[in-house]
C-alpha atoms as a PDB file:
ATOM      1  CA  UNK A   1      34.294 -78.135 -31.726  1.00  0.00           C
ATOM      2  CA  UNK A   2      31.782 -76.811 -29.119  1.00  0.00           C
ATOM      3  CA  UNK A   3      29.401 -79.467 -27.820  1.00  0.00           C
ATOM      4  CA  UNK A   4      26.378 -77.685 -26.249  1.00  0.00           C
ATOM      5  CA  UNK A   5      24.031 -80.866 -25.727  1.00  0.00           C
ATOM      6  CA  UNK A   6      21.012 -78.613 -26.203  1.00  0.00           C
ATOM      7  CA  UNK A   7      22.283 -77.678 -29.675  1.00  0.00           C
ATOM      8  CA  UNK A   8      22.998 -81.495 -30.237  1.00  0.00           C
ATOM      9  CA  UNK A   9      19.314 -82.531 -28.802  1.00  0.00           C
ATOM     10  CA  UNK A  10      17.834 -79.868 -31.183  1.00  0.00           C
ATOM     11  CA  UNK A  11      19.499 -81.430 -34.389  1.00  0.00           C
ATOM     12  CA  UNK A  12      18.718 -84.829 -33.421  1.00  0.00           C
ATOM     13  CA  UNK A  13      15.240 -84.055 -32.895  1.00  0.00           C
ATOM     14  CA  UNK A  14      14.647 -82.054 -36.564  1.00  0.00           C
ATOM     15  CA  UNK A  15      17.072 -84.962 -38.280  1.00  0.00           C
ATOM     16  CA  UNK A  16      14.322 -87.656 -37.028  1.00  0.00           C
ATOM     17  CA  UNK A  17      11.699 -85.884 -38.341  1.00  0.00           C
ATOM     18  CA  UNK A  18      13.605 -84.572 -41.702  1.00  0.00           C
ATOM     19  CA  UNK A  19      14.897 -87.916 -42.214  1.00  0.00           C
ATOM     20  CA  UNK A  20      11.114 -89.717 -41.598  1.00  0.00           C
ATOM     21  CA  UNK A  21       9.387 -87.535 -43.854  1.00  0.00           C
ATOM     22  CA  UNK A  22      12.070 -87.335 -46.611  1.00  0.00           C
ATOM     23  CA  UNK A  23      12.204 -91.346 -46.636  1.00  0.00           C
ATOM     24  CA  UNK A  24       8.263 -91.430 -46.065  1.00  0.00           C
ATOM     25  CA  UNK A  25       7.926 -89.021 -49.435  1.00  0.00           C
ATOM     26  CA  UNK A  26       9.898 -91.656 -51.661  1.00  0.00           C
ATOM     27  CA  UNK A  27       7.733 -94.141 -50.164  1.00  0.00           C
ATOM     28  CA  UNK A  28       4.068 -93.004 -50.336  1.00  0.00           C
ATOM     29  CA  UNK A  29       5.290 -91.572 -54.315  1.00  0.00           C
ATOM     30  CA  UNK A  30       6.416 -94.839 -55.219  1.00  0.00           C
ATOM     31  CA  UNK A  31       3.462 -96.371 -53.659  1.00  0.00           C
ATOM     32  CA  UNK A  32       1.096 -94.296 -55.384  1.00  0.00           C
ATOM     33  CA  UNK A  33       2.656 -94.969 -58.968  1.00  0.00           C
ATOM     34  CA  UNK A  34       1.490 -98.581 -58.456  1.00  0.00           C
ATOM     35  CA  UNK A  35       4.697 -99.502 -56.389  1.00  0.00           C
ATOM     36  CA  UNK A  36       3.607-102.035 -53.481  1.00  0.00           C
ATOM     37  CA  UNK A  37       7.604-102.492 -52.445  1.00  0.00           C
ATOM     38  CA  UNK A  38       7.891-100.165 -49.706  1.00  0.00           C
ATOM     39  CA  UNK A  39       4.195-101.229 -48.097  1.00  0.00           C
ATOM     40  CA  UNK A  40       5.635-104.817 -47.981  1.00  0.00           C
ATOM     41  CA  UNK A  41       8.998-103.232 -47.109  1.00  0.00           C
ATOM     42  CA  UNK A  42       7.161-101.681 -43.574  1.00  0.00           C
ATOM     43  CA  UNK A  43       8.150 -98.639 -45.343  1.00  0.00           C
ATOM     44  CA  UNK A  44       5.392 -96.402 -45.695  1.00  0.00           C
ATOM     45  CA  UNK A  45       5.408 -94.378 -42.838  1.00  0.00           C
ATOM     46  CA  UNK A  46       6.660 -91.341 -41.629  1.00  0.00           C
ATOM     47  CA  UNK A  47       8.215 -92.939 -38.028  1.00  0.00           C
ATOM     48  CA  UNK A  48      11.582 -91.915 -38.485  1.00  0.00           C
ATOM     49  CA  UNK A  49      12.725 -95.339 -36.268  1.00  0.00           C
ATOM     50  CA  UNK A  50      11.840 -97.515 -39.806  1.00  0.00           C
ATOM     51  CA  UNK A  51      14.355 -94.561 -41.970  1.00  0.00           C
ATOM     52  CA  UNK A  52      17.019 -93.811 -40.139  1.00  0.00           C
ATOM     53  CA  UNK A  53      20.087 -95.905 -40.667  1.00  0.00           C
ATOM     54  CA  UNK A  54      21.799 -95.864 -36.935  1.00  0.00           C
ATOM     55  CA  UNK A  55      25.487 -95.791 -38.123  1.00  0.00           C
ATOM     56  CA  UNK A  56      24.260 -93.277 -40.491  1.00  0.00           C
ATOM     57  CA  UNK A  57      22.539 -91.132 -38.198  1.00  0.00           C
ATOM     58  CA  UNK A  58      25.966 -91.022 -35.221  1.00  0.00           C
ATOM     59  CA  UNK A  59      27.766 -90.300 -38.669  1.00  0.00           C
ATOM     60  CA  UNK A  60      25.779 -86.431 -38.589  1.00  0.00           C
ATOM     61  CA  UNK A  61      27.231 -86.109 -35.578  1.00  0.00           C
ATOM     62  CA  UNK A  62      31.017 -87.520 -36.048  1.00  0.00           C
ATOM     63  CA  UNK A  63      31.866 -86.022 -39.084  1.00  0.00           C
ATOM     64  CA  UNK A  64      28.879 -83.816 -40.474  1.00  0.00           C
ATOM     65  CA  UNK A  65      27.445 -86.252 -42.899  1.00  0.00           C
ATOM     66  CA  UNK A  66      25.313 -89.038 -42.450  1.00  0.00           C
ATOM     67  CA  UNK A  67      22.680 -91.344 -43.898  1.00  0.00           C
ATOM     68  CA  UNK A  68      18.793 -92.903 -43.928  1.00  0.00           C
ATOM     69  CA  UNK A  69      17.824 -96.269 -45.254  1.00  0.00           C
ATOM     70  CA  UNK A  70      16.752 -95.598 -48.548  1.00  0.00           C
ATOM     71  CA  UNK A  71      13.523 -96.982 -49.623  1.00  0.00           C
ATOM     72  CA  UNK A  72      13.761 -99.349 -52.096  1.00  0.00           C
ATOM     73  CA  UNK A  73      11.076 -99.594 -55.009  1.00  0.00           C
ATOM     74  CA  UNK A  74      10.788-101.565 -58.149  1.00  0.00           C
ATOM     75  CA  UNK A  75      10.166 -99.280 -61.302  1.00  0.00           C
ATOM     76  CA  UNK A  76       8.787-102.154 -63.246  1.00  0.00           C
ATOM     77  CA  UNK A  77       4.891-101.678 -61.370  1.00  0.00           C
ATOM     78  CA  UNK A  78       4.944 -98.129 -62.603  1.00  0.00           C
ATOM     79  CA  UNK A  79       3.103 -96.966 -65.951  1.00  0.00           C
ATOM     80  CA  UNK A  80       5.693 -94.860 -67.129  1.00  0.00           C
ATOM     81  CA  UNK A  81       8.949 -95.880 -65.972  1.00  0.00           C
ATOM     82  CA  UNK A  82      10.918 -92.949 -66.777  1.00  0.00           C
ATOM     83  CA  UNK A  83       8.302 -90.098 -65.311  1.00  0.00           C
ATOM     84  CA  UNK A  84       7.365 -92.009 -62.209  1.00  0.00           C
ATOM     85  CA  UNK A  85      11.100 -92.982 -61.034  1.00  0.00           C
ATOM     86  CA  UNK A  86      11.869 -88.668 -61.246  1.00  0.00           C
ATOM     87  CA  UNK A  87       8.802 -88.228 -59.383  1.00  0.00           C
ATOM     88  CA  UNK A  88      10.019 -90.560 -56.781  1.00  0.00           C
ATOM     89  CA  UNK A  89      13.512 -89.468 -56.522  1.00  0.00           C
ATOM     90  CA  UNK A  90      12.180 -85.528 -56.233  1.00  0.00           C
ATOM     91  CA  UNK A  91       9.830 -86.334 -53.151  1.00  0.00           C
ATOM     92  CA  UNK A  92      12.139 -86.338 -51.081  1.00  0.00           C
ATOM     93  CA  UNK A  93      13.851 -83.125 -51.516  1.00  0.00           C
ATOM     94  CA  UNK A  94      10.336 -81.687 -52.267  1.00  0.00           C
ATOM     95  CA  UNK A  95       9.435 -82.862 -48.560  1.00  0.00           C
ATOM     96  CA  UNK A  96      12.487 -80.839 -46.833  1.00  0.00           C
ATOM     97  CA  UNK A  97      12.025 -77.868 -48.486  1.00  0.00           C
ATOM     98  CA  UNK A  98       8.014 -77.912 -47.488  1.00  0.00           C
ATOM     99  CA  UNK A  99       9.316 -79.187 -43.996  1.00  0.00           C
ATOM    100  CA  UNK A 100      11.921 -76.124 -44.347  1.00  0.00           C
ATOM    101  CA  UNK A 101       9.251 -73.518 -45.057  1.00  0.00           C
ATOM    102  CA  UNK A 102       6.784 -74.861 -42.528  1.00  0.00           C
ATOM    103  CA  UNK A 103       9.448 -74.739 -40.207  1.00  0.00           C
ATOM    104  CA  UNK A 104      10.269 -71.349 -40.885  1.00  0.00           C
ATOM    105  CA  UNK A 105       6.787 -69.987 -40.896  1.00  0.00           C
ATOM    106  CA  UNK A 106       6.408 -71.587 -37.228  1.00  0.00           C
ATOM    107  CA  UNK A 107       9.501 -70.028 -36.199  1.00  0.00           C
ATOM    108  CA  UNK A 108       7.787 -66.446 -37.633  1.00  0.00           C
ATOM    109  CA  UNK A 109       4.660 -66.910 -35.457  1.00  0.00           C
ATOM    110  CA  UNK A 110       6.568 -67.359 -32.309  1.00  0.00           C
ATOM    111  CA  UNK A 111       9.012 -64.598 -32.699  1.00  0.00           C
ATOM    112  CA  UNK A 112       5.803 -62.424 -33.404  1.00  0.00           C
ATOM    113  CA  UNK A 113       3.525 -63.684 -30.123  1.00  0.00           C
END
């Protein structure tokens, strides 16, 4: 295992903001279906420091697989159960693969300049 501790800064720094805006997604979805849990849960923001689960995160690092908080909602405040709970469960992923392609078209513009 090679430990280069700008390699390890690097992933620590994209895994905050991966993890804050995945967990942030499932929040702000759930809280626009009607959902008030993850307001009163402190929950609805993208600061990774209210996401990330701490033995989760040294878990990336230990053995390659690791963990956020998950935000908890309460399906019964949404009109249509079924729908809305998909719709919060896909915002997350949803978020990392826009974070993925923004991140890639950054990474385009300063190979380029």
């Amino acid at each position: 295992m090679n430990f280069d501790i700008v390699q390890i800064i690097q992933l620590a720094i994209i895994l905050l903001i991966s993890i804050g805006v995945h967990e942030f997604a499932h929040a702000w979805t759930s809280d626009k279906l009607g959902d008030p849990t993850p307001k009163m849960m402190d929950r609805l923001t993208p600061n990774p420091l209210a996401h990330i689960d701490p033995i989760g995160f040294v878990m990336i690092f230990l053995i390659n697989f690791g963990w956020g908080k998950p935000v908890i909602t309460n399906p019964n405040y949404y009109r249509r159960p079924l729908r809305d709970e998909c719709l919060v469960a896909f915002a997350g992923p949803i978020s990392n693969i826009i974070l993925a392609l923004l991140a890639i078209v950054l990474m385009m513009i300063l190979v380029v300049t």
